[in-house]
PDB file of N, CA and C in Angstrom:
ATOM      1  N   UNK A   1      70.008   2.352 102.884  1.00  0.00           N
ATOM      2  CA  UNK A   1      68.660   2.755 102.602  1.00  0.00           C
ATOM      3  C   UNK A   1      67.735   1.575 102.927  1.00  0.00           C
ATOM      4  N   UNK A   2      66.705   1.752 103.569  1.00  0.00           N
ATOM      5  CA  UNK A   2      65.768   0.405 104.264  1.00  0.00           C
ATOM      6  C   UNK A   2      64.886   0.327 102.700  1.00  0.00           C
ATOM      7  N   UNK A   3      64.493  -0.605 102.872  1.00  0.00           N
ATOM      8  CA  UNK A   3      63.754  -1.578 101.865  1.00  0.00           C
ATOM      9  C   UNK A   3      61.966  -1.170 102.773  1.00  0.00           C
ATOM     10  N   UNK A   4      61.065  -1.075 101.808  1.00  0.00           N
ATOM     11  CA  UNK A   4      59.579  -1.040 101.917  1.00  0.00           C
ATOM     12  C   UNK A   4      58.838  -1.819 101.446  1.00  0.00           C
ATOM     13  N   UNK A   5      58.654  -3.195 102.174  1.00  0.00           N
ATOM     14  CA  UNK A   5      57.578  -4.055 100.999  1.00  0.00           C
ATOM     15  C   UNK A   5      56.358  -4.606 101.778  1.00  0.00           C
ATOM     16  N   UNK A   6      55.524  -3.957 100.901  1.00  0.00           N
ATOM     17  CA  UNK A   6      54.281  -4.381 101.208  1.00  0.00           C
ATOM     18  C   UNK A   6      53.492  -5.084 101.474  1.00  0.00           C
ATOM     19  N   UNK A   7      52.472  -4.924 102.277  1.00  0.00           N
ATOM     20  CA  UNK A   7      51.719  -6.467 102.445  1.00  0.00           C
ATOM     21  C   UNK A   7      51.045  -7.372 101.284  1.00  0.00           C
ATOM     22  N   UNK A   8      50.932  -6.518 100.654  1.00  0.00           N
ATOM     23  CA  UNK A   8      50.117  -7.326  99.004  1.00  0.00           C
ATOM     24  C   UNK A   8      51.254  -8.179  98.367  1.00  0.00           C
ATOM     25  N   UNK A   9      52.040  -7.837  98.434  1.00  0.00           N
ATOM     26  CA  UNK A   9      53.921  -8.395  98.071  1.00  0.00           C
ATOM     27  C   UNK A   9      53.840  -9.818  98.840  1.00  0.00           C
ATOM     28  N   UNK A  10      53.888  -9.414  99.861  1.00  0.00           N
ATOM     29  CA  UNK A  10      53.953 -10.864 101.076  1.00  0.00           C
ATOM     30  C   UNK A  10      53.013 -11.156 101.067  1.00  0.00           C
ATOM     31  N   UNK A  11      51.352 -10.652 100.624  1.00  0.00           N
ATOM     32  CA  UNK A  11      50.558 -11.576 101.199  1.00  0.00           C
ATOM     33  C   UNK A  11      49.458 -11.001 102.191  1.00  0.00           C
ATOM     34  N   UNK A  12      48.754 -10.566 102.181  1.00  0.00           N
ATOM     35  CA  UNK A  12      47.906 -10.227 102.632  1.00  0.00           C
ATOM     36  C   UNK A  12      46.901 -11.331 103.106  1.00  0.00           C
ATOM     37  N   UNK A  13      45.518 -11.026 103.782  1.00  0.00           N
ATOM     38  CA  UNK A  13      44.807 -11.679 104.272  1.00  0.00           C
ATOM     39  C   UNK A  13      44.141 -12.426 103.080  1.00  0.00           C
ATOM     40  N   UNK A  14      43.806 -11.711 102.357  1.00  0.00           N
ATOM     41  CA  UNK A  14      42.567 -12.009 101.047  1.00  0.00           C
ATOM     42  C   UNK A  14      43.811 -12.004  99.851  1.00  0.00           C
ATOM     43  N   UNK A  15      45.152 -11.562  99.938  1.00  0.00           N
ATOM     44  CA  UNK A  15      45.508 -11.355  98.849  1.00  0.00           C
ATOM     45  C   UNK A  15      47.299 -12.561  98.912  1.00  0.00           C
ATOM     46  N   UNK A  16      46.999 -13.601  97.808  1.00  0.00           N
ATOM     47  CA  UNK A  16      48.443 -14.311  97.718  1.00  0.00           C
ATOM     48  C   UNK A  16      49.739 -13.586  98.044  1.00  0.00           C
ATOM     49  N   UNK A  17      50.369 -14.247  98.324  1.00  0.00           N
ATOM     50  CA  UNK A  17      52.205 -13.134  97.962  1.00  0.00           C
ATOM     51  C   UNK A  17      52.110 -13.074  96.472  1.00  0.00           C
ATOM     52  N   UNK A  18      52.827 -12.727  96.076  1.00  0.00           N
ATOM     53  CA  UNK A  18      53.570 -12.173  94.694  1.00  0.00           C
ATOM     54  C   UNK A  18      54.085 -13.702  94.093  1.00  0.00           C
ATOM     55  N   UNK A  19      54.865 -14.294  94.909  1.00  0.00           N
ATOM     56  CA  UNK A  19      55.294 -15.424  94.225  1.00  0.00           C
ATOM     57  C   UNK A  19      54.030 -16.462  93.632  1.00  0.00           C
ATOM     58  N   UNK A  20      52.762 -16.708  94.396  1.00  0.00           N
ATOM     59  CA  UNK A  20      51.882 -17.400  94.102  1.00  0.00           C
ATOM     60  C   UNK A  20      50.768 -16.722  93.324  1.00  0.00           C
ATOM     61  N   UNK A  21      51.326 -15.220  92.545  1.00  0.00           N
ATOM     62  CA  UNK A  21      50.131 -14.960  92.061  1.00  0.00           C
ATOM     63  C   UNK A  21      50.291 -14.439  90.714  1.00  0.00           C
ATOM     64  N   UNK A  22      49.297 -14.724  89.512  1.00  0.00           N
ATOM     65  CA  UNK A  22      49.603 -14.604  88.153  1.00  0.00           C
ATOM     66  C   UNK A  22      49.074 -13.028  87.521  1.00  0.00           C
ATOM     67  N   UNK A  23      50.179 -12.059  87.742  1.00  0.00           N
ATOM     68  CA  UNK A  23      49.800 -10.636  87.129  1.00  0.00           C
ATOM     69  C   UNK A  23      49.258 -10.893  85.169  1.00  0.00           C
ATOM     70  N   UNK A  24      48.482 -10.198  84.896  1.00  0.00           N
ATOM     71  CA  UNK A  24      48.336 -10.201  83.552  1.00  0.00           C
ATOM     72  C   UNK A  24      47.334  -9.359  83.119  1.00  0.00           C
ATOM     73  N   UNK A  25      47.163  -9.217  81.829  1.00  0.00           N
ATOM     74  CA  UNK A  25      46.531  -8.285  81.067  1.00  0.00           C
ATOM     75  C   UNK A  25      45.790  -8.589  79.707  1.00  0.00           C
ATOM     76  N   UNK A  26      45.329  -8.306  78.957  1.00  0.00           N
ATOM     77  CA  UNK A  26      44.323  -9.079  78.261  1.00  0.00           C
ATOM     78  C   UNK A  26      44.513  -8.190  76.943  1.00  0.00           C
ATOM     79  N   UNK A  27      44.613  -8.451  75.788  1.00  0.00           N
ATOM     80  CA  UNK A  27      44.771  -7.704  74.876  1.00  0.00           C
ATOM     81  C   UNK A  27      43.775  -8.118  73.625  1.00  0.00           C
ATOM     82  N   UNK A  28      42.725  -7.473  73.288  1.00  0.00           N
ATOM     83  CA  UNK A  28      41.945  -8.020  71.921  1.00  0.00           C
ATOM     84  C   UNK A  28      40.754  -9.229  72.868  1.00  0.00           C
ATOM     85  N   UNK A  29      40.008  -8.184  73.575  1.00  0.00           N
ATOM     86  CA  UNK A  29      38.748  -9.357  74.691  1.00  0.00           C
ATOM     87  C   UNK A  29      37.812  -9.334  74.504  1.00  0.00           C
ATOM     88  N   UNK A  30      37.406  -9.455  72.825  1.00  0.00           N
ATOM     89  CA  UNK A  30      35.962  -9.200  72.616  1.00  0.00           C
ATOM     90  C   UNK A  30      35.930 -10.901  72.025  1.00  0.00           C
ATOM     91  N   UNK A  31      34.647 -11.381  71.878  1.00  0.00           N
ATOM     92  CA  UNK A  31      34.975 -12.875  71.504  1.00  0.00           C
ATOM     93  C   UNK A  31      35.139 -13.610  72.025  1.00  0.00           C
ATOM     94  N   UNK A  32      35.993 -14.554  71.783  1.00  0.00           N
ATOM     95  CA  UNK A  32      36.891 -15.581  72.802  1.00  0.00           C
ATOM     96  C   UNK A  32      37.453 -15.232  73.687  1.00  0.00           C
ATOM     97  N   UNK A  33      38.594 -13.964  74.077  1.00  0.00           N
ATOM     98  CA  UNK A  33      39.460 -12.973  74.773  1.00  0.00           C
ATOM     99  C   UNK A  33      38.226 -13.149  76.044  1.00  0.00           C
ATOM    100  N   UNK A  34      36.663 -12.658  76.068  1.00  0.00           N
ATOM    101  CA  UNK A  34      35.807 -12.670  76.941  1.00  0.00           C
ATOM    102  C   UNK A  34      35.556 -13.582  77.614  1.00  0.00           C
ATOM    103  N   UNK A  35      36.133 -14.965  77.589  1.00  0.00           N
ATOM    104  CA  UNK A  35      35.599 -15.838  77.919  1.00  0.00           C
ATOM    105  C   UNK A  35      36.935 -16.418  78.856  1.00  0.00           C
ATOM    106  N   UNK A  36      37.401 -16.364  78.330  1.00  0.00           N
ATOM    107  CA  UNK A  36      39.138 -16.298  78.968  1.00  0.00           C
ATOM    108  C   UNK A  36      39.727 -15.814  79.581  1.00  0.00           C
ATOM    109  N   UNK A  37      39.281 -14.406  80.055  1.00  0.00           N
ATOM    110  CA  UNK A  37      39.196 -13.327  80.896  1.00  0.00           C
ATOM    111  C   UNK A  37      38.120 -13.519  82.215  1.00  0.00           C
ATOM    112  N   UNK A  38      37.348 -14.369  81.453  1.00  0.00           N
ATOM    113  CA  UNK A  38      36.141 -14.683  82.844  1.00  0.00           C
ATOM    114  C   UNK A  38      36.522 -15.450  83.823  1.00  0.00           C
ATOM    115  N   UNK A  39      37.042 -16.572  82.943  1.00  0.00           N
ATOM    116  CA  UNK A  39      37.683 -17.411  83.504  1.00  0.00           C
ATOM    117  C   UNK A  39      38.872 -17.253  84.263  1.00  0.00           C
ATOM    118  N   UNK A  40      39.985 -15.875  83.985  1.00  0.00           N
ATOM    119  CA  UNK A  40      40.855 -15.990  84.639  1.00  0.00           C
ATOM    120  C   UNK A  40      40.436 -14.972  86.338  1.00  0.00           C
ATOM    121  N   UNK A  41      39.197 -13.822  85.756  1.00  0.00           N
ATOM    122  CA  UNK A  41      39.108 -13.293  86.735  1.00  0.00           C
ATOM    123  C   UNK A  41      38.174 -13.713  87.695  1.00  0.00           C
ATOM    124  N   UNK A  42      37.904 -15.192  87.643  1.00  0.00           N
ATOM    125  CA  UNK A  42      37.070 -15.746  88.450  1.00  0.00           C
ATOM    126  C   UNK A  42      38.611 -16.721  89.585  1.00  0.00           C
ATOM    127  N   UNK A  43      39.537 -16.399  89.668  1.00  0.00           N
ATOM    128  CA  UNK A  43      40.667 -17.264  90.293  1.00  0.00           C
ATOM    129  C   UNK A  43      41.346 -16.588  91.234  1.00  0.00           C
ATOM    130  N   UNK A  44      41.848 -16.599  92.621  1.00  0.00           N
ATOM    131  CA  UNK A  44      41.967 -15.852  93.483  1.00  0.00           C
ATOM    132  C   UNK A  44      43.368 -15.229  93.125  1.00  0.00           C
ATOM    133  N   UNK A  45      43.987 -16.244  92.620  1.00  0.00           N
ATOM    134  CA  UNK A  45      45.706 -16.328  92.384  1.00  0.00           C
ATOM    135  C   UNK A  45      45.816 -15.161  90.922  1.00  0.00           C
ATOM    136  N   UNK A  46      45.013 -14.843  90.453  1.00  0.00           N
ATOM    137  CA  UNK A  46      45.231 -13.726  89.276  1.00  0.00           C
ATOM    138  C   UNK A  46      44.712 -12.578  89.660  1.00  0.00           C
ATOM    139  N   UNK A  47      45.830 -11.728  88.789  1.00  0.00           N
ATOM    140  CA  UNK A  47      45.269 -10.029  89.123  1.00  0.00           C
ATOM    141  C   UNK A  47      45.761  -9.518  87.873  1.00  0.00           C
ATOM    142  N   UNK A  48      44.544  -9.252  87.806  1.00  0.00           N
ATOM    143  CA  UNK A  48      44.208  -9.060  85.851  1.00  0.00           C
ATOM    144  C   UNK A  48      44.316  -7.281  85.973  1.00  0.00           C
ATOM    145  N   UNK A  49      45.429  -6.687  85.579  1.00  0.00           N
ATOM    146  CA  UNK A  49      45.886  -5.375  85.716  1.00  0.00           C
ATOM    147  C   UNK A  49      45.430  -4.375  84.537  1.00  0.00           C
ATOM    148  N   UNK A  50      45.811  -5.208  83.326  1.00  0.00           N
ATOM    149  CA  UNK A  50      45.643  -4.028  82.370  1.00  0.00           C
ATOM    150  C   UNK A  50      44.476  -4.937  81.028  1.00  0.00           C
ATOM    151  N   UNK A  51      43.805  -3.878  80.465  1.00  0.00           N
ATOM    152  CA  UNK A  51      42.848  -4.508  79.166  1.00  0.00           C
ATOM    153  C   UNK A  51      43.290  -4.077  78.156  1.00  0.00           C
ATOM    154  N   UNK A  52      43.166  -4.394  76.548  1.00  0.00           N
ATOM    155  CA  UNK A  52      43.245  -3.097  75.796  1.00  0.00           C
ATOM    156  C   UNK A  52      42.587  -3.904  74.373  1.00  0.00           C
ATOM    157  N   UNK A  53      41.512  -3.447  73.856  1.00  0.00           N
ATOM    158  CA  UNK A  53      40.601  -3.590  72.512  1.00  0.00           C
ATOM    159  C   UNK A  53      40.385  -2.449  71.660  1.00  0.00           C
ATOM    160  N   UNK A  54      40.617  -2.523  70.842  1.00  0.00           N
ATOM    161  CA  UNK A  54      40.584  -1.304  69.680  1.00  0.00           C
ATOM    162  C   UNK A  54      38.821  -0.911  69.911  1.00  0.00           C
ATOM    163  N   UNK A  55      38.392  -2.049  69.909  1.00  0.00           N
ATOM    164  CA  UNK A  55      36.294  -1.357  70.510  1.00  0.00           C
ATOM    165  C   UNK A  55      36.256  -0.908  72.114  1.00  0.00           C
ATOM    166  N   UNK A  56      35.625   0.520  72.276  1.00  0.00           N
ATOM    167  CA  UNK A  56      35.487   0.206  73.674  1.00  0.00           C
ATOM    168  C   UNK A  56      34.727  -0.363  74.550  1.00  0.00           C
ATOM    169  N   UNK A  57      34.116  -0.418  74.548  1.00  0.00           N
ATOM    170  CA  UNK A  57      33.226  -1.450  74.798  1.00  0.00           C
ATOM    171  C   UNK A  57      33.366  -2.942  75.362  1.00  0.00           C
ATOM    172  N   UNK A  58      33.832  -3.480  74.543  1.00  0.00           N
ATOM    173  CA  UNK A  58      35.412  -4.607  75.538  1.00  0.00           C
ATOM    174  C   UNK A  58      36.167  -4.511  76.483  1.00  0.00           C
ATOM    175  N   UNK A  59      36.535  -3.068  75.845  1.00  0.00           N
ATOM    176  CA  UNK A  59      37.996  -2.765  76.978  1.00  0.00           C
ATOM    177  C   UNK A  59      37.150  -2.147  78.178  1.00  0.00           C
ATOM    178  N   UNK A  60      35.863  -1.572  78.368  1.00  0.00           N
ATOM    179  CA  UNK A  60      35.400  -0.964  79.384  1.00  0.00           C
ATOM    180  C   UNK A  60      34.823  -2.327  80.488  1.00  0.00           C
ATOM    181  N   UNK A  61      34.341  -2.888  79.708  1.00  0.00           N
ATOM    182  CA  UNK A  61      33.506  -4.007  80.716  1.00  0.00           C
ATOM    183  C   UNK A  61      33.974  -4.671  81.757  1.00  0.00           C
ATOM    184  N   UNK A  62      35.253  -5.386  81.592  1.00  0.00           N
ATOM    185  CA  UNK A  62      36.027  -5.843  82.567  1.00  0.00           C
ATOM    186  C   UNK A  62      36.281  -4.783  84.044  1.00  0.00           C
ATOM    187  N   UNK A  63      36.350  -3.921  83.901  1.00  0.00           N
ATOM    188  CA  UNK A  63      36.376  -2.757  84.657  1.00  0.00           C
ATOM    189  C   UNK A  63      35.485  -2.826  86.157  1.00  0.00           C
ATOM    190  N   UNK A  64      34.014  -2.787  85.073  1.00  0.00           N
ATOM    191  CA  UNK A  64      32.660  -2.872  86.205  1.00  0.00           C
ATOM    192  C   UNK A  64      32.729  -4.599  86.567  1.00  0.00           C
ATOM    193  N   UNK A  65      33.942  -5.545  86.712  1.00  0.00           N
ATOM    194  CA  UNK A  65      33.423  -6.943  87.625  1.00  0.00           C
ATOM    195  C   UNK A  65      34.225  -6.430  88.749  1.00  0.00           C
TER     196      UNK A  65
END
């Protein structure tokens, strides 16, 4: 069975390989969580996948950067 891996995997133009890049998710980003989140989604090497805050309002914002 052949193997399928993608260019985002290896690396794309705009996008690291996989090995050089930090997947993550943010849990409780109202506060401090906001600021830490700014910071990480301001870095080429992160790909900030999932949010989750009991307010929505938190959890929506990250969304619209």
């Amino acid at each position: 069975m052949p193997y399928v891996i993608t260019s985002s995997a290896l690396g794309a133009e705009d996008t690291p390989p996989a090995s050089d890049r930090i997947v993550m998710g943010g849990i409780g980003i109202g506060n401090m969580g906001r600021g830490d989140q700014g910071a990480f989604l301001g870095r080429a090497d992160v790909q900030y996948v999932a949010v989750c805050d009991v307010r929505q309002a938190p959890a929506t914002r990250p969304r619209r950067r």
